[in-house]
C-alpha atoms as a PDB file:
ATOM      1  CA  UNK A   1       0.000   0.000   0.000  1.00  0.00           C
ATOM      2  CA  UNK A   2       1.372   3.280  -1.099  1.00  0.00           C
ATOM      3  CA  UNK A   3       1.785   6.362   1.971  1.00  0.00           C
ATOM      4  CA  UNK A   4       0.480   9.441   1.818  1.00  0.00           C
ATOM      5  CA  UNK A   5       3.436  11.866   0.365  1.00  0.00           C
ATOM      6  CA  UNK A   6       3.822  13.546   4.238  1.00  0.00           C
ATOM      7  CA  UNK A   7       5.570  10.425   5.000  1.00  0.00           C
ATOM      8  CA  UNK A   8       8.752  11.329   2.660  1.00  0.00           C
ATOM      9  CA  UNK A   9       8.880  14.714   3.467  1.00  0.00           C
ATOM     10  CA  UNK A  10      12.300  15.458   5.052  1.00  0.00           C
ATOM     11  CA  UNK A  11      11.698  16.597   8.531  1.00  0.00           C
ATOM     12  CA  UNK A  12      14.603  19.260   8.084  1.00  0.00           C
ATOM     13  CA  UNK A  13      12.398  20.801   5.736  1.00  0.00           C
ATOM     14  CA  UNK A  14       9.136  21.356   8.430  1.00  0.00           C
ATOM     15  CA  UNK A  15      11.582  21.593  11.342  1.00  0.00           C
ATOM     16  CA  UNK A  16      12.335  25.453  10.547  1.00  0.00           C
ATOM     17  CA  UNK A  17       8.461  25.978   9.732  1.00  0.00           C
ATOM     18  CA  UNK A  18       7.859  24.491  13.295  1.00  0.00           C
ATOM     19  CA  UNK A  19      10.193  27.193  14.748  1.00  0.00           C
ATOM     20  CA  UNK A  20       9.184  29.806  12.366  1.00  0.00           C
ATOM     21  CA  UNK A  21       5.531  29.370  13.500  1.00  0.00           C
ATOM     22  CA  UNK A  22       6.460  29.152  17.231  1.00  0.00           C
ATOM     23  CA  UNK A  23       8.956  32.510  16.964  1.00  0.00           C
ATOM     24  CA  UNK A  24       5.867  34.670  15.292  1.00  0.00           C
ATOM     25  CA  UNK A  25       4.245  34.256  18.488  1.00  0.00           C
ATOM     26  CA  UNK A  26       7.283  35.056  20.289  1.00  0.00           C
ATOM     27  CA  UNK A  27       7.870  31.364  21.380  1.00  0.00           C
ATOM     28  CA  UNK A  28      11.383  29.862  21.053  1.00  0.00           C
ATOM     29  CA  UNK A  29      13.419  27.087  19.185  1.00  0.00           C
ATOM     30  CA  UNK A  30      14.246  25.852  22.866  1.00  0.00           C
ATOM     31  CA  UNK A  31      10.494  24.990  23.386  1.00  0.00           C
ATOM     32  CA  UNK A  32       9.574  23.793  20.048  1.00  0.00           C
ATOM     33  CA  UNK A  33      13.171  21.398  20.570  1.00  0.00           C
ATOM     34  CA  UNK A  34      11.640  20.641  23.728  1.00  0.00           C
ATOM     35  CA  UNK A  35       8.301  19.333  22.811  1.00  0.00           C
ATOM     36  CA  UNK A  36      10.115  17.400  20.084  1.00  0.00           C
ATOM     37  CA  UNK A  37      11.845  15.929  22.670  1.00  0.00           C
ATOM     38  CA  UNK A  38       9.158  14.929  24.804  1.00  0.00           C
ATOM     39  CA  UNK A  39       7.105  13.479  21.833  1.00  0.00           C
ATOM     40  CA  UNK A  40       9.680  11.575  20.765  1.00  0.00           C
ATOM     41  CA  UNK A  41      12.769  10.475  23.138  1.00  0.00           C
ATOM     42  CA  UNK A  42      15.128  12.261  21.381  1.00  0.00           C
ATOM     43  CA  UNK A  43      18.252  13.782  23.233  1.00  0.00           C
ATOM     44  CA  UNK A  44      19.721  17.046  21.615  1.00  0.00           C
ATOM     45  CA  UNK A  45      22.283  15.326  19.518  1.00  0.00           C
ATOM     46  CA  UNK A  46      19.667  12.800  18.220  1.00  0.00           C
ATOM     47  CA  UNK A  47      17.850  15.141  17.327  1.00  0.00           C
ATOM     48  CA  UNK A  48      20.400  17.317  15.198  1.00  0.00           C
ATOM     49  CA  UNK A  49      21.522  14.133  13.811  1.00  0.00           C
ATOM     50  CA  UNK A  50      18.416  13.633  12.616  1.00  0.00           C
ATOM     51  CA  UNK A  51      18.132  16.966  10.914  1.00  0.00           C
ATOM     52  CA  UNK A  52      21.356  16.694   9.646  1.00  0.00           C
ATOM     53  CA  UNK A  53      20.792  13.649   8.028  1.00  0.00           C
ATOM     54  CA  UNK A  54      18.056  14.659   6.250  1.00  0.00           C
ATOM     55  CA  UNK A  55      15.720  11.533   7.329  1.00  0.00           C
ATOM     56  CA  UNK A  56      11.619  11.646   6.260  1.00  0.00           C
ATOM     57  CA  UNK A  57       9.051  11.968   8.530  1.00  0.00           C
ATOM     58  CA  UNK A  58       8.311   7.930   8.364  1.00  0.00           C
ATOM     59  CA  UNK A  59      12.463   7.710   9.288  1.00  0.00           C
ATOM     60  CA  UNK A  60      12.390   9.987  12.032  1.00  0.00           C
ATOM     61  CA  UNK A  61       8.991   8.426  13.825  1.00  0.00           C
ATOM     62  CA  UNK A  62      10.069   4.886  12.850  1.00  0.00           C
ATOM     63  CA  UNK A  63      13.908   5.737  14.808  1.00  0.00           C
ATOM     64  CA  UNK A  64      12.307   7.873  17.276  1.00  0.00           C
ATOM     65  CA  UNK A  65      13.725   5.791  20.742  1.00  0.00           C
ATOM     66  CA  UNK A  66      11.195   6.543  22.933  1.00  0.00           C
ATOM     67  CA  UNK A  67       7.490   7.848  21.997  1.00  0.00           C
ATOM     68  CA  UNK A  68       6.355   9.344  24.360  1.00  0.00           C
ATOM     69  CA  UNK A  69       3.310   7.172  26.618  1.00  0.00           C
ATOM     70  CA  UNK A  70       1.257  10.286  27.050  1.00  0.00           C
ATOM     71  CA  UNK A  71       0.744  11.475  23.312  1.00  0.00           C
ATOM     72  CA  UNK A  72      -2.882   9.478  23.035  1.00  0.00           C
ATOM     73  CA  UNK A  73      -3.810  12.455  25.852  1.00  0.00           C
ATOM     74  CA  UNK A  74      -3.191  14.912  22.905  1.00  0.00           C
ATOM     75  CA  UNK A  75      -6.843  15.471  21.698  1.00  0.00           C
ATOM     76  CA  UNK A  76      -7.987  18.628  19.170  1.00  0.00           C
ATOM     77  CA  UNK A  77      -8.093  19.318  15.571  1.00  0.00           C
ATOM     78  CA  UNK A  78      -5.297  19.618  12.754  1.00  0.00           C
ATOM     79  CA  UNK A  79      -6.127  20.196   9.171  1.00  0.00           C
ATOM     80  CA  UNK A  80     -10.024  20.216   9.883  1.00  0.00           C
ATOM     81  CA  UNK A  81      -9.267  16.328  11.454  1.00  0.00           C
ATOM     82  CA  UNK A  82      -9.324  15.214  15.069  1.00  0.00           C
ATOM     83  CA  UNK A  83      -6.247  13.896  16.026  1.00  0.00           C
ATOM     84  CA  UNK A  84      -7.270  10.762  18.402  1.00  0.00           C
ATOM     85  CA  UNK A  85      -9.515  10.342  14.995  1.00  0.00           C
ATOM     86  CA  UNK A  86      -6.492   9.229  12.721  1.00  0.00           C
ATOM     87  CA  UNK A  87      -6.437   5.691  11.755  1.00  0.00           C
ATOM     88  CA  UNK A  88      -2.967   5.684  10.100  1.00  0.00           C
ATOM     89  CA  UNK A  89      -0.683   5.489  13.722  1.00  0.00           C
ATOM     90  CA  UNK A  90       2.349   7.005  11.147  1.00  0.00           C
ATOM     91  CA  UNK A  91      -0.062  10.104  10.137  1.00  0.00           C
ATOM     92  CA  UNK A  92      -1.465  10.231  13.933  1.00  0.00           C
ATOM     93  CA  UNK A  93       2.229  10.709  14.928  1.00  0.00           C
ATOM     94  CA  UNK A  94       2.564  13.581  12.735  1.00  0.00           C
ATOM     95  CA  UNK A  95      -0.759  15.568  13.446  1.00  0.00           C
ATOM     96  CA  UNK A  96       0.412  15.457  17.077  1.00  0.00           C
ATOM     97  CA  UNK A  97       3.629  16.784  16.575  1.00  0.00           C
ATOM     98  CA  UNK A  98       1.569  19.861  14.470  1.00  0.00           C
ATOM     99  CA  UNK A  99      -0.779  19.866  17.330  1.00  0.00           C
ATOM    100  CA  UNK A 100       1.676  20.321  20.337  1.00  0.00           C
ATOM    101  CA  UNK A 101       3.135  22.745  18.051  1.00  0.00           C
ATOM    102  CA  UNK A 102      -0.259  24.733  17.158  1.00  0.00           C
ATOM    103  CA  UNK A 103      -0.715  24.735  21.369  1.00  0.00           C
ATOM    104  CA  UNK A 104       2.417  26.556  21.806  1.00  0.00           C
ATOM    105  CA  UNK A 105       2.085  28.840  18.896  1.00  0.00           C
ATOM    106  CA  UNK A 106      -1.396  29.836  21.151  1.00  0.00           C
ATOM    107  CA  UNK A 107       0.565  30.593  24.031  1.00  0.00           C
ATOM    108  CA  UNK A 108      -0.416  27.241  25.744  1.00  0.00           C
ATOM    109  CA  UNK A 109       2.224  26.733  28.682  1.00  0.00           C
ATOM    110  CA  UNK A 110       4.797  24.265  28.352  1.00  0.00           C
ATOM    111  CA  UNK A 111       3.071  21.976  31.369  1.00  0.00           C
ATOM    112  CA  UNK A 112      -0.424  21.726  29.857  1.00  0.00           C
ATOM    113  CA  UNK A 113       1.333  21.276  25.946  1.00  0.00           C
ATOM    114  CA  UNK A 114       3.648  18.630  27.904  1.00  0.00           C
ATOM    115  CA  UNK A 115       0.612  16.551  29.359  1.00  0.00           C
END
């Protein structure tokens, strides 16, 4: 079965949109690294490695080392679609990274985006 075309994005390419979306609200690379982190078990160097490497999306959630128990708490809309609605567990992944991201772009604090 063929993936949607998300899924070979490079996530160096939406990593600087992340940021750029959190800094317009006056938000910082810190907190988006942060909730990257937390989503996915990343340390900082596994995480630049990852950028520098230029993985996908479907590479970086598929090495991620430790997602993070919590994320089926993440509940809301992305895209006009409910997150805890998305069959596709790759595609779920994803949305919840936009949503944490859309929470602190919001001004959510870091402990209610960090469930």
């Amino acid at each position: 079965m063929q993936g949607h075309r998300i899924f070979k994005v490079k996530f160096s390419s939406v990593y600087p949109l992340y940021i750029q979306k959190a800094e317009r609200k006056n938000r910082t690379k810190e907190e988006v690294d942060r909730i990257i982190r937390w989503l996915t078990g990343y340390s900082p160097a596994e995480l630049e490695r990852q950028i520098e490497e230029g993985v996908d999306l479907q590479a970086f959630f598929d090495q991620a080392p430790a997602f993070h128990p919590n994320a089926s708490l993440i509940r809301g809309v992305v895209c006009g679609i409910r997150v805890e609605d998305i069959d596709d567990p790759l595609m779920q992944k994803i949305r919840y990274l936009d949503k944490l991201i859309d929470e602190l772009a919001k001004g959510k604090a870091m402990e209610s985006i960090l469930r």
